[in-house]
C-alpha atoms as a PDB file:
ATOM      1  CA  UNK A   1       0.000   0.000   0.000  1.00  0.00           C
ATOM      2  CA  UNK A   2       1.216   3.570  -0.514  1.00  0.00           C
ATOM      3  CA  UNK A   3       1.210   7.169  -0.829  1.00  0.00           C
ATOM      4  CA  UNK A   4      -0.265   9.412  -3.986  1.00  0.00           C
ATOM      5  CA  UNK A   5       0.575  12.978  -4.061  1.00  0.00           C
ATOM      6  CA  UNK A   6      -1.949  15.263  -5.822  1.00  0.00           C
ATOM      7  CA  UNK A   7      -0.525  18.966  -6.968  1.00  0.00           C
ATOM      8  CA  UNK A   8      -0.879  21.219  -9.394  1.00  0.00           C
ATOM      9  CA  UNK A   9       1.671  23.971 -10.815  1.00  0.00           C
ATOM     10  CA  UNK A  10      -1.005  26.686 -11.043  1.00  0.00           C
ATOM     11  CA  UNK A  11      -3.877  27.483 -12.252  1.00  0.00           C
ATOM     12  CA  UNK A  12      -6.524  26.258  -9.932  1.00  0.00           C
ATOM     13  CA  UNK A  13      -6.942  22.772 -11.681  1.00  0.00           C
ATOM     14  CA  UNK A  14      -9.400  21.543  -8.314  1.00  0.00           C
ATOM     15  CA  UNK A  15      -6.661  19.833  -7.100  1.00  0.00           C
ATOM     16  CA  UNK A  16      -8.684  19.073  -3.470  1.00  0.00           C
ATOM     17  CA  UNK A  17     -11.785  18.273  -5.712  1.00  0.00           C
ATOM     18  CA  UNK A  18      -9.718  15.952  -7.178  1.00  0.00           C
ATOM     19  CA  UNK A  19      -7.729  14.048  -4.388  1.00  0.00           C
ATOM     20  CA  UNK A  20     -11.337  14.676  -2.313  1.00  0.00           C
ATOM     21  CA  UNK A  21     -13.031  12.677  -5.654  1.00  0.00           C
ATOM     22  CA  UNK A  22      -9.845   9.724  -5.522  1.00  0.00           C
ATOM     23  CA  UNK A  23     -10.333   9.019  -2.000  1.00  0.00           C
ATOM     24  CA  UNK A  24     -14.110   8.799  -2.212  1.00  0.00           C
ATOM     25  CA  UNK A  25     -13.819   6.350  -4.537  1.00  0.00           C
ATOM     26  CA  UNK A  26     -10.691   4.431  -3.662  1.00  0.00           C
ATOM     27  CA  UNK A  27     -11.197   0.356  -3.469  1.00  0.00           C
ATOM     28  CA  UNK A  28      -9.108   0.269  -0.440  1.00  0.00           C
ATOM     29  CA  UNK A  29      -9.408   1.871   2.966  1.00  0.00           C
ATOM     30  CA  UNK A  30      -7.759   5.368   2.208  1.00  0.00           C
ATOM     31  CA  UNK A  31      -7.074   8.720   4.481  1.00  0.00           C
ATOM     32  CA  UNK A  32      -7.226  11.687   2.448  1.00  0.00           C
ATOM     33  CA  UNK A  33      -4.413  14.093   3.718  1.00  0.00           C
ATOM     34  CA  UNK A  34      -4.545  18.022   3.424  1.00  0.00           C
ATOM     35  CA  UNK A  35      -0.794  19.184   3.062  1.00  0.00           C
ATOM     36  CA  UNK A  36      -1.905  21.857   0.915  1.00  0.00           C
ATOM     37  CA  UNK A  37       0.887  24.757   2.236  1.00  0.00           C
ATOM     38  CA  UNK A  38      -1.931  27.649   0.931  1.00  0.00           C
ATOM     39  CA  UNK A  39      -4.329  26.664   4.196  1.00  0.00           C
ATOM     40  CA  UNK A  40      -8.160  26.588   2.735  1.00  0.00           C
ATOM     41  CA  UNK A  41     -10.257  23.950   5.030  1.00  0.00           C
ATOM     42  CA  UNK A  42     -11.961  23.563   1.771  1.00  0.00           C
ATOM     43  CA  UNK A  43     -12.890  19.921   2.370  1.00  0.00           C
ATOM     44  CA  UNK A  44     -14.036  20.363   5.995  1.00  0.00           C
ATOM     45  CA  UNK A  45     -15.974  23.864   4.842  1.00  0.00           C
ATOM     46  CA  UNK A  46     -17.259  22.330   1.560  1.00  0.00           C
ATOM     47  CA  UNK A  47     -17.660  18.681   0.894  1.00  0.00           C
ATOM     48  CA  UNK A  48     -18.125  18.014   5.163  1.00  0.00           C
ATOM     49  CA  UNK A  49     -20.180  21.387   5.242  1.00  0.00           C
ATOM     50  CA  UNK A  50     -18.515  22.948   8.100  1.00  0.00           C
ATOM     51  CA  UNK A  51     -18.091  19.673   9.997  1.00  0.00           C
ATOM     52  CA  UNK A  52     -15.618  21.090  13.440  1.00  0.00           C
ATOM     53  CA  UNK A  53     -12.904  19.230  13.498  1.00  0.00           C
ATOM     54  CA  UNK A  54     -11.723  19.493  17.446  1.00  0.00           C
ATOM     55  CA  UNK A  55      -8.656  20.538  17.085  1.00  0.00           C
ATOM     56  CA  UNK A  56      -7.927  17.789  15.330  1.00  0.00           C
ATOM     57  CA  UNK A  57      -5.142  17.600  11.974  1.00  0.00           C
ATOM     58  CA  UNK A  58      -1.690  18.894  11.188  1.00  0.00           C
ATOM     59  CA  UNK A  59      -1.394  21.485  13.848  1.00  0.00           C
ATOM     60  CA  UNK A  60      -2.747  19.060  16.226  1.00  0.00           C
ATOM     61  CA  UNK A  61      -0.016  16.715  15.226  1.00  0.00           C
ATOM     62  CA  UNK A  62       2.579  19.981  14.944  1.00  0.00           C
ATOM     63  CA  UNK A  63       1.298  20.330  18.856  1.00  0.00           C
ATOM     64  CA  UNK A  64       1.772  16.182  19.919  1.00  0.00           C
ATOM     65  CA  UNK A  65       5.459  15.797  18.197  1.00  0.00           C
ATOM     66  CA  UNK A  66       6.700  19.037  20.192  1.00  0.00           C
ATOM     67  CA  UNK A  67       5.288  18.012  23.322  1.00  0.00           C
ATOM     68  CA  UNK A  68       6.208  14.313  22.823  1.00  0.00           C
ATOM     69  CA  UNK A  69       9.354  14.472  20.758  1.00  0.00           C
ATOM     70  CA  UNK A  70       7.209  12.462  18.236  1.00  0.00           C
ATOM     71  CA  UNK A  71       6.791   9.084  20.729  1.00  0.00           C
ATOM     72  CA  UNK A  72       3.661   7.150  21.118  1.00  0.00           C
ATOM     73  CA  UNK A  73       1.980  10.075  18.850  1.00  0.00           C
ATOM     74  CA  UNK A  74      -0.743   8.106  17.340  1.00  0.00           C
ATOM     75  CA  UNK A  75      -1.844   9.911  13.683  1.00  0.00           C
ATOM     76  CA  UNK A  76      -5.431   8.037  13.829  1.00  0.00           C
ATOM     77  CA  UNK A  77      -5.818  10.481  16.840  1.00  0.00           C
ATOM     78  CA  UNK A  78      -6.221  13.259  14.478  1.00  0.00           C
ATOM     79  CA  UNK A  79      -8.110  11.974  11.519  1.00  0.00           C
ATOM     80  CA  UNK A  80     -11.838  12.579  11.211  1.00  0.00           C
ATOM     81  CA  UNK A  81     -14.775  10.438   9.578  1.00  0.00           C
ATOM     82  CA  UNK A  82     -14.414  10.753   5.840  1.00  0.00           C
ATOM     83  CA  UNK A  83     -17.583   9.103   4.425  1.00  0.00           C
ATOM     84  CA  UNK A  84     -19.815   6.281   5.866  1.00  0.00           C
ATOM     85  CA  UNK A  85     -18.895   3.415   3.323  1.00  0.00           C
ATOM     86  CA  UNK A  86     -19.375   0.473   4.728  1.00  0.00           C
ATOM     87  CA  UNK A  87     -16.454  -1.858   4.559  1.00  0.00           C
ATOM     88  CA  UNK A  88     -14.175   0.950   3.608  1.00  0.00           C
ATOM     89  CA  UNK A  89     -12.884   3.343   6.233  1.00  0.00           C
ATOM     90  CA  UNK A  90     -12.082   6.626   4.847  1.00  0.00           C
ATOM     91  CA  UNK A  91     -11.153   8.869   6.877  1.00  0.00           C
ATOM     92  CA  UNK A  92      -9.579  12.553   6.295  1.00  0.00           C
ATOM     93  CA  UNK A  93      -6.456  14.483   7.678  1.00  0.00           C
ATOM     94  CA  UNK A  94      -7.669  18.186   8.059  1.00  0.00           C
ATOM     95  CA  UNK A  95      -4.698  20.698   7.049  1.00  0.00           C
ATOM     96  CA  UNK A  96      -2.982  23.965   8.444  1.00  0.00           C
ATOM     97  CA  UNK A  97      -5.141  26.529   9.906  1.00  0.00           C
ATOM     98  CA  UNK A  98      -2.631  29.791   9.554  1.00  0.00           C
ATOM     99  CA  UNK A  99      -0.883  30.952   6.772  1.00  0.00           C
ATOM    100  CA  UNK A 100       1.942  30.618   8.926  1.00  0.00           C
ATOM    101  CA  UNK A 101       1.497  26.803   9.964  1.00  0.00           C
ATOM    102  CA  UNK A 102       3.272  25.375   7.292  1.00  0.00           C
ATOM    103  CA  UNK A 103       6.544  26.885   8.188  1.00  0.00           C
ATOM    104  CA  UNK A 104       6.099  25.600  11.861  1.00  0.00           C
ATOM    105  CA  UNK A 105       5.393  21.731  10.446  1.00  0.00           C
ATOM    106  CA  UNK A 106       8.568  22.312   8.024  1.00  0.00           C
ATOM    107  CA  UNK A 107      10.711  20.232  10.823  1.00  0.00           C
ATOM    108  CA  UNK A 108       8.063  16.785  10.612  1.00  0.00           C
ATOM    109  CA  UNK A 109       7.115  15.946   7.570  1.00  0.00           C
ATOM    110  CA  UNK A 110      10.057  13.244   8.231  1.00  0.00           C
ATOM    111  CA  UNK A 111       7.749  12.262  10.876  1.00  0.00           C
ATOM    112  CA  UNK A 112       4.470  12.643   9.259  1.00  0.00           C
ATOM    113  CA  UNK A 113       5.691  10.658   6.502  1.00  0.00           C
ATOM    114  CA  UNK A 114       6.870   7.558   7.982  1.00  0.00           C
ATOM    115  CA  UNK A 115       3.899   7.333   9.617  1.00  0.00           C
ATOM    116  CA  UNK A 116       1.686   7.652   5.889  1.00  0.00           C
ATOM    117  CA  UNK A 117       4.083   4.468   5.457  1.00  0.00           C
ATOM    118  CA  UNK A 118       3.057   2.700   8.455  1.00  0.00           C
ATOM    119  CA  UNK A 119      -0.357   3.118   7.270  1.00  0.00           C
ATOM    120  CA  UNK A 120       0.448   1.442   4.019  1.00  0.00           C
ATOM    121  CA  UNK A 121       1.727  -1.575   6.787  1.00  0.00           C
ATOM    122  CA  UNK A 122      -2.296  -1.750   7.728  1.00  0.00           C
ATOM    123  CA  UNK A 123      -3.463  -1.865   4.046  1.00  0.00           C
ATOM    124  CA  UNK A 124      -4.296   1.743   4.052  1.00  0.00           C
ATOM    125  CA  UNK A 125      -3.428   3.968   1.134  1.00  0.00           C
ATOM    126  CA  UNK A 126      -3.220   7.845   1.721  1.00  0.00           C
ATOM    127  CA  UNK A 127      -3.770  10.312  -1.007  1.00  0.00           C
ATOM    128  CA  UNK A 128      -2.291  13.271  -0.286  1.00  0.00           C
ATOM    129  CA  UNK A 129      -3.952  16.790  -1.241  1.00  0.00           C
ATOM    130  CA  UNK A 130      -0.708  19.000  -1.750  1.00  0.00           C
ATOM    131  CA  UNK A 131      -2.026  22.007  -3.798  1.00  0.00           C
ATOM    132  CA  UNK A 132      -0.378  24.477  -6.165  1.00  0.00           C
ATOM    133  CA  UNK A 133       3.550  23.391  -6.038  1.00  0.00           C
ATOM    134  CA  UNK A 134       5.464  26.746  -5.091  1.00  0.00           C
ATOM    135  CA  UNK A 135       9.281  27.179  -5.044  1.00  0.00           C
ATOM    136  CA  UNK A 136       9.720  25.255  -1.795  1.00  0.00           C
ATOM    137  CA  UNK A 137       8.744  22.088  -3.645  1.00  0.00           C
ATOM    138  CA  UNK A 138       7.394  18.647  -2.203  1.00  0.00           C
ATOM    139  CA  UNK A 139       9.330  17.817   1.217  1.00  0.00           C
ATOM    140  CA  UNK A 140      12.220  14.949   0.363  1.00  0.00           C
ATOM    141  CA  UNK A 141      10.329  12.316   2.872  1.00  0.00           C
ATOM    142  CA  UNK A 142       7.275  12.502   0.981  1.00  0.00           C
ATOM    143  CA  UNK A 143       8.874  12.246  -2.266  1.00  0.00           C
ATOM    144  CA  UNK A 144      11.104   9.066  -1.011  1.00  0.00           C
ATOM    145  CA  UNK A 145       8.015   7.407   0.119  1.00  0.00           C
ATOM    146  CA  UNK A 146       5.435   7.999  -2.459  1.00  0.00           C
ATOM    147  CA  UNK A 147       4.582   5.684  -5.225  1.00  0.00           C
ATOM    148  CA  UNK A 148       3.329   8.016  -7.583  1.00  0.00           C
ATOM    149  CA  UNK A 149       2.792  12.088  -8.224  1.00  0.00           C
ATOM    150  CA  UNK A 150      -0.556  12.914 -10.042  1.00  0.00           C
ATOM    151  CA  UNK A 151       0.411  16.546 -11.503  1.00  0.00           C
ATOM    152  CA  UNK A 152      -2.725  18.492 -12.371  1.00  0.00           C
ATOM    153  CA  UNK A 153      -3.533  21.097 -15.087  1.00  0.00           C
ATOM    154  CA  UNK A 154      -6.187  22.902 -16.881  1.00  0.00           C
ATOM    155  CA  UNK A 155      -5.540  22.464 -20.835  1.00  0.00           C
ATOM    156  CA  UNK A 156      -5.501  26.647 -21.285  1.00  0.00           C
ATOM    157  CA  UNK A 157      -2.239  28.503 -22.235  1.00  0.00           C
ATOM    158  CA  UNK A 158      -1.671  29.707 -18.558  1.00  0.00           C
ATOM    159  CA  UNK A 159      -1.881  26.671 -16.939  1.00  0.00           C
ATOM    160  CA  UNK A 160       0.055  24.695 -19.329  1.00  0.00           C
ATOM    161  CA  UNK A 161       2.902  27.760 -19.333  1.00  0.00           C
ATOM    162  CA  UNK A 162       2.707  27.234 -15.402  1.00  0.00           C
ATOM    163  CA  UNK A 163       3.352  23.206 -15.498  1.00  0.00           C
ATOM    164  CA  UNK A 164       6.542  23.724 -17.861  1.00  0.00           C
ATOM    165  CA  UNK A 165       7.990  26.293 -15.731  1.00  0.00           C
ATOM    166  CA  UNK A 166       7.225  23.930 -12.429  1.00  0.00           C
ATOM    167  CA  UNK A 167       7.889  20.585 -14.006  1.00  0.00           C
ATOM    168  CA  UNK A 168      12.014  20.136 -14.027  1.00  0.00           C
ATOM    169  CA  UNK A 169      11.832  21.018 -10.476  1.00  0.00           C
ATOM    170  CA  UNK A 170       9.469  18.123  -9.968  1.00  0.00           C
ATOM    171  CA  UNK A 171      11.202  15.788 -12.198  1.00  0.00           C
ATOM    172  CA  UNK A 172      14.074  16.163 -10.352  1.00  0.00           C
ATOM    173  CA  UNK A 173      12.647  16.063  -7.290  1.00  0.00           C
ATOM    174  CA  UNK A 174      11.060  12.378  -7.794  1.00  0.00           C
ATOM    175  CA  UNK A 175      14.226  11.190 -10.079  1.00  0.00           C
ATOM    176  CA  UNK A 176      16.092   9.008  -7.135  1.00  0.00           C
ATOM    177  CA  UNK A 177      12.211   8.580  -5.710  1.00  0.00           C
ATOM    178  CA  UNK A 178      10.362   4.967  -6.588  1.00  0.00           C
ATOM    179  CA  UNK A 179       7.452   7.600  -7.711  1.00  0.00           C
ATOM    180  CA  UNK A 180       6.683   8.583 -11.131  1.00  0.00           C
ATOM    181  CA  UNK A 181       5.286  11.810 -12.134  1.00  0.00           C
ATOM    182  CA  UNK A 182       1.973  11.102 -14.602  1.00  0.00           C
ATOM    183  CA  UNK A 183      -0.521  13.813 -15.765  1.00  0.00           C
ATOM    184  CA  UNK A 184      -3.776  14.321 -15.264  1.00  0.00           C
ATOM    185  CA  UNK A 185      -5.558  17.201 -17.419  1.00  0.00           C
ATOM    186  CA  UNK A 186      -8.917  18.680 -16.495  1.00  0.00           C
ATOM    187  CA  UNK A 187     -11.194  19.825 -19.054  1.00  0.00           C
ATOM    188  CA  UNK A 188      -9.105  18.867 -22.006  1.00  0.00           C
ATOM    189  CA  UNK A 189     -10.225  20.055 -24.723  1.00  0.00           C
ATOM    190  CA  UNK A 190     -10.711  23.259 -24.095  1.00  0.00           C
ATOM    191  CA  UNK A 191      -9.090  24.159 -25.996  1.00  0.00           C
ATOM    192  CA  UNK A 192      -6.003  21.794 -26.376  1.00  0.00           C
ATOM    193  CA  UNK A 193      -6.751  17.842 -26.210  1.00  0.00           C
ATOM    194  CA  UNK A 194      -5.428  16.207 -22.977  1.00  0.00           C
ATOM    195  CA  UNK A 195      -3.215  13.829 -25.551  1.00  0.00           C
ATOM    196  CA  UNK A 196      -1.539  16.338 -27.371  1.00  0.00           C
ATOM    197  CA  UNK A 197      -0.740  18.086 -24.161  1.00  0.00           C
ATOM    198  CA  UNK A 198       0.572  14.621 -22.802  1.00  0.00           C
ATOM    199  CA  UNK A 199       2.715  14.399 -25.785  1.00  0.00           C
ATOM    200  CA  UNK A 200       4.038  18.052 -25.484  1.00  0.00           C
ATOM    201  CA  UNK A 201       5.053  17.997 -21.643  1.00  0.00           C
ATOM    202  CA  UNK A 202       6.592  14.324 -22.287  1.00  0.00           C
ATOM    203  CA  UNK A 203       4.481  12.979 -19.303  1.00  0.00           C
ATOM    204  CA  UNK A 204       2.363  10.168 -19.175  1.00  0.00           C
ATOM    205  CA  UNK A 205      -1.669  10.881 -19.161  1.00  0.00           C
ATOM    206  CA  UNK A 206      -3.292   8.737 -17.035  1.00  0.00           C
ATOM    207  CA  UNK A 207      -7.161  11.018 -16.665  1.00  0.00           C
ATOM    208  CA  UNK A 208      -8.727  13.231 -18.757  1.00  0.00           C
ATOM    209  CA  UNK A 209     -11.075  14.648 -16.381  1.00  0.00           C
ATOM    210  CA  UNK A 210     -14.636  16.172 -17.588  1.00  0.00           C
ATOM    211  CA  UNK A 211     -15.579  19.288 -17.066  1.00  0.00           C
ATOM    212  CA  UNK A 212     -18.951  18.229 -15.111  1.00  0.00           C
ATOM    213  CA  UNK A 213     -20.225  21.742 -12.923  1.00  0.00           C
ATOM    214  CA  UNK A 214     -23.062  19.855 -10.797  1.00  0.00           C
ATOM    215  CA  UNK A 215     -20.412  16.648  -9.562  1.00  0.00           C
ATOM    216  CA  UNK A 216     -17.235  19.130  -8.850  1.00  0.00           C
ATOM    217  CA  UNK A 217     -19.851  21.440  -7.009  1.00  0.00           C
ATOM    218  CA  UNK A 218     -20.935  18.395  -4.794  1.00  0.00           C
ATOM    219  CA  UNK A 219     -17.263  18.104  -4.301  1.00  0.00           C
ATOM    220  CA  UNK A 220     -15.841  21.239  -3.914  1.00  0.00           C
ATOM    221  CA  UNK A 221     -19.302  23.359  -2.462  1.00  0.00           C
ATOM    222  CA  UNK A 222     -20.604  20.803  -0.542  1.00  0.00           C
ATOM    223  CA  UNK A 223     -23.821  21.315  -2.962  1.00  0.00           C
ATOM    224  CA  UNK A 224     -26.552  18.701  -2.991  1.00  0.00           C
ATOM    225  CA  UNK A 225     -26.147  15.527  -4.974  1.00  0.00           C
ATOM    226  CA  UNK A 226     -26.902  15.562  -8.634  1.00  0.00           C
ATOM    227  CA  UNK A 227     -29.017  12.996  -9.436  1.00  0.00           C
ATOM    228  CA  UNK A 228     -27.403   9.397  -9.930  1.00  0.00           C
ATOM    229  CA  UNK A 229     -23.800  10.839  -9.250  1.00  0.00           C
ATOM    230  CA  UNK A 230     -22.390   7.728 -10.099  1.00  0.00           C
ATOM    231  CA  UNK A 231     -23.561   7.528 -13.532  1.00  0.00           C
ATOM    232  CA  UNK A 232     -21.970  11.470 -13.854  1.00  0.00           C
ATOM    233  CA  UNK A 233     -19.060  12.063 -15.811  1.00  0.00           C
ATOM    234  CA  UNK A 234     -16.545  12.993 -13.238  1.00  0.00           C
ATOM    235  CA  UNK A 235     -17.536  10.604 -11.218  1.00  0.00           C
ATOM    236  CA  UNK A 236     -17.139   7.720 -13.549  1.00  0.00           C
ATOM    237  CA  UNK A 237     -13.769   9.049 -15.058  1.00  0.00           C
ATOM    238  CA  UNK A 238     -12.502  10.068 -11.266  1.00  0.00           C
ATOM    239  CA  UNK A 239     -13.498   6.512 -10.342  1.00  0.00           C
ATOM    240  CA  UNK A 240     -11.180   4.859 -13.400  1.00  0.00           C
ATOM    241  CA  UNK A 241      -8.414   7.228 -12.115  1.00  0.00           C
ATOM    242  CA  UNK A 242      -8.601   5.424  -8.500  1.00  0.00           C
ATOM    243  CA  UNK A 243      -8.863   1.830  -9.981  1.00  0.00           C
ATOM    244  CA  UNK A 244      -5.852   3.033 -11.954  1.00  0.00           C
ATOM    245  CA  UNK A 245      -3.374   4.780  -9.310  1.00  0.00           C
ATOM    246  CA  UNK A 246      -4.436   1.929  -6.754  1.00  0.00           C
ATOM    247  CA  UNK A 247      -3.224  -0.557  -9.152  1.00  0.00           C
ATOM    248  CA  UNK A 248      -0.007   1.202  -9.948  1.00  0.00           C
ATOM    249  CA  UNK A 249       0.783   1.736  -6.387  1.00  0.00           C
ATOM    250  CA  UNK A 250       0.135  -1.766  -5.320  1.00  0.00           C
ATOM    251  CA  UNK A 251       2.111  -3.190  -8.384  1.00  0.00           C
ATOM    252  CA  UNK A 252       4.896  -0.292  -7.050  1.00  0.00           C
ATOM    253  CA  UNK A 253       4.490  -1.456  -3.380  1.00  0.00           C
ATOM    254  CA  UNK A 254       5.109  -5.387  -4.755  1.00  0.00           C
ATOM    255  CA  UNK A 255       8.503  -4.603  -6.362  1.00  0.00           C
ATOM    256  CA  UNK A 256      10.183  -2.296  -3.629  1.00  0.00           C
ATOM    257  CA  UNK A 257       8.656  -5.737  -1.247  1.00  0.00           C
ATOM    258  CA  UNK A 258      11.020  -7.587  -3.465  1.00  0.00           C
ATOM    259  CA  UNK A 259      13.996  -5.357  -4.072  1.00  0.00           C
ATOM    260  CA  UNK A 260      13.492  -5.364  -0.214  1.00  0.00           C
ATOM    261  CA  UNK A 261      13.804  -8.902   0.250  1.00  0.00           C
ATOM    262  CA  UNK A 262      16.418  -8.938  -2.540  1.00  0.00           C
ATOM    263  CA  UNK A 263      18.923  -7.039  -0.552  1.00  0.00           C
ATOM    264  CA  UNK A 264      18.767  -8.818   2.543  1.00  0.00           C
END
């Protein structure tokens, strides 16, 4: 089991409608992480409609590693109640509640990560929500421990200018990594065709996402349900994505298990 990191390089893609959308309709018990650096709440004020979340989430973890030097801190402590699904527990990290916050975390994200991985140890996969990519890039313990990076875009001029000026940063960033940067475009099409901007960047496409107003607003608003939301676009094609990153990142987790067991 294992980690996927959702960003974007600009252009508000809906990154969080996105990794919100993956972990809703993940086939394995999943905890949705916000690490988004920009703090928002957008899940907790949208999609859980204001649901409190008592303290708990990254400051709440920021607050247990300082007072604890990170022992016995237990990270199901601060996770709240995703979606009732029954026979899938998916639960949600809330993120940073000050625009300062992230700065103050900067020192565990070793810690934070290793303990995504120990998740992966009880068949849990974690999608993590990272946002718009800035210049401090993705920390180096998420990177090592990820098993893949789903980089975001819009298929408009800006957006795509935005992704090439982000993207060698990123490469290199996940080069030494066991994760592999693939593409997902939103609303190709308009105007440029998710393939031909797979085949520009040089990255693989793995979702071309529709543009589908009444599912995102369930997602991102916290508006009522469209009728039949399975059967709606972005629900179908957001539900493809999460068959396809879960498979990639337990075919991932199977060969690092044997490189593993290789080495010793």
């Amino acid at each position: 089991m294992g980690i996927v990191v959702v960003a974007s390089a600009g252009g508000s893609p809906g990154t969080t409608t996105v990794a919100l959308g993956l972990a809703l309709t993940w086939p394995r018990e999943v905890v949705l992480a916000d690490c988004d650096r920009h703090p928002s709440q957008a899940v907790l004020a949208g999609y859980l409609r204001g649901l409190p979340a008592g303290g708990r989430g990254l400051m709440g973890l920021a607050q247990a590693y300082r007072e604890r030097d990170g022992r016995g801190v237990v990270l199901d402590d601060q996770l709240v109640l995703l979606a009732t699904d029954p026979g899938t527990r998916r639960r949600f990290l809330p993120g940073f509640t000050h625009p300062r916050s992230a700065v103050l975390f900067e020192p565990y994200w070793p810690r934070l990560a290793a303990q995504f991985a120990d998740l992966g140890t009880r068949q849990t996969d974690v999608v993590v929500d990272w946002g718009r990519l800035d210049a401090d890039g993705l920390p180096d313990a998420l990177v090592e421990r990820a098993r893949a990076v789903l980089l975001l875009t819009r298929s408009s001029l800006p957006a795509l200018a935005a992704v090439r000026l982000a993207l060698p940063a990123l490469t290199e960033a996940v080069a030494d990594a066991r994760a592999e940067v693939q593409l997902g475009v939103v609303g190709g099409g308009r105007p440029y065709a998710a393939g031909e901007i797979s085949a520009q960047l040089g990255l693989p496409l793995v979702a071309d996402l529709p543009w589908d107003v009444p599912c995102a607003g369930t997602l991102s608003d916290g508006a009522p349900e469209p009728r039949r939301l399975g059967q709606r676009p972005l629900w179908r094609a957001l539900t493809t994505l999460s068959l396809t990153l879960a498979g990639r990142v337990a075919v991932a987790d199977a060969v690092q298990r044997g490189v593993s067991a290789g080495a010793r």
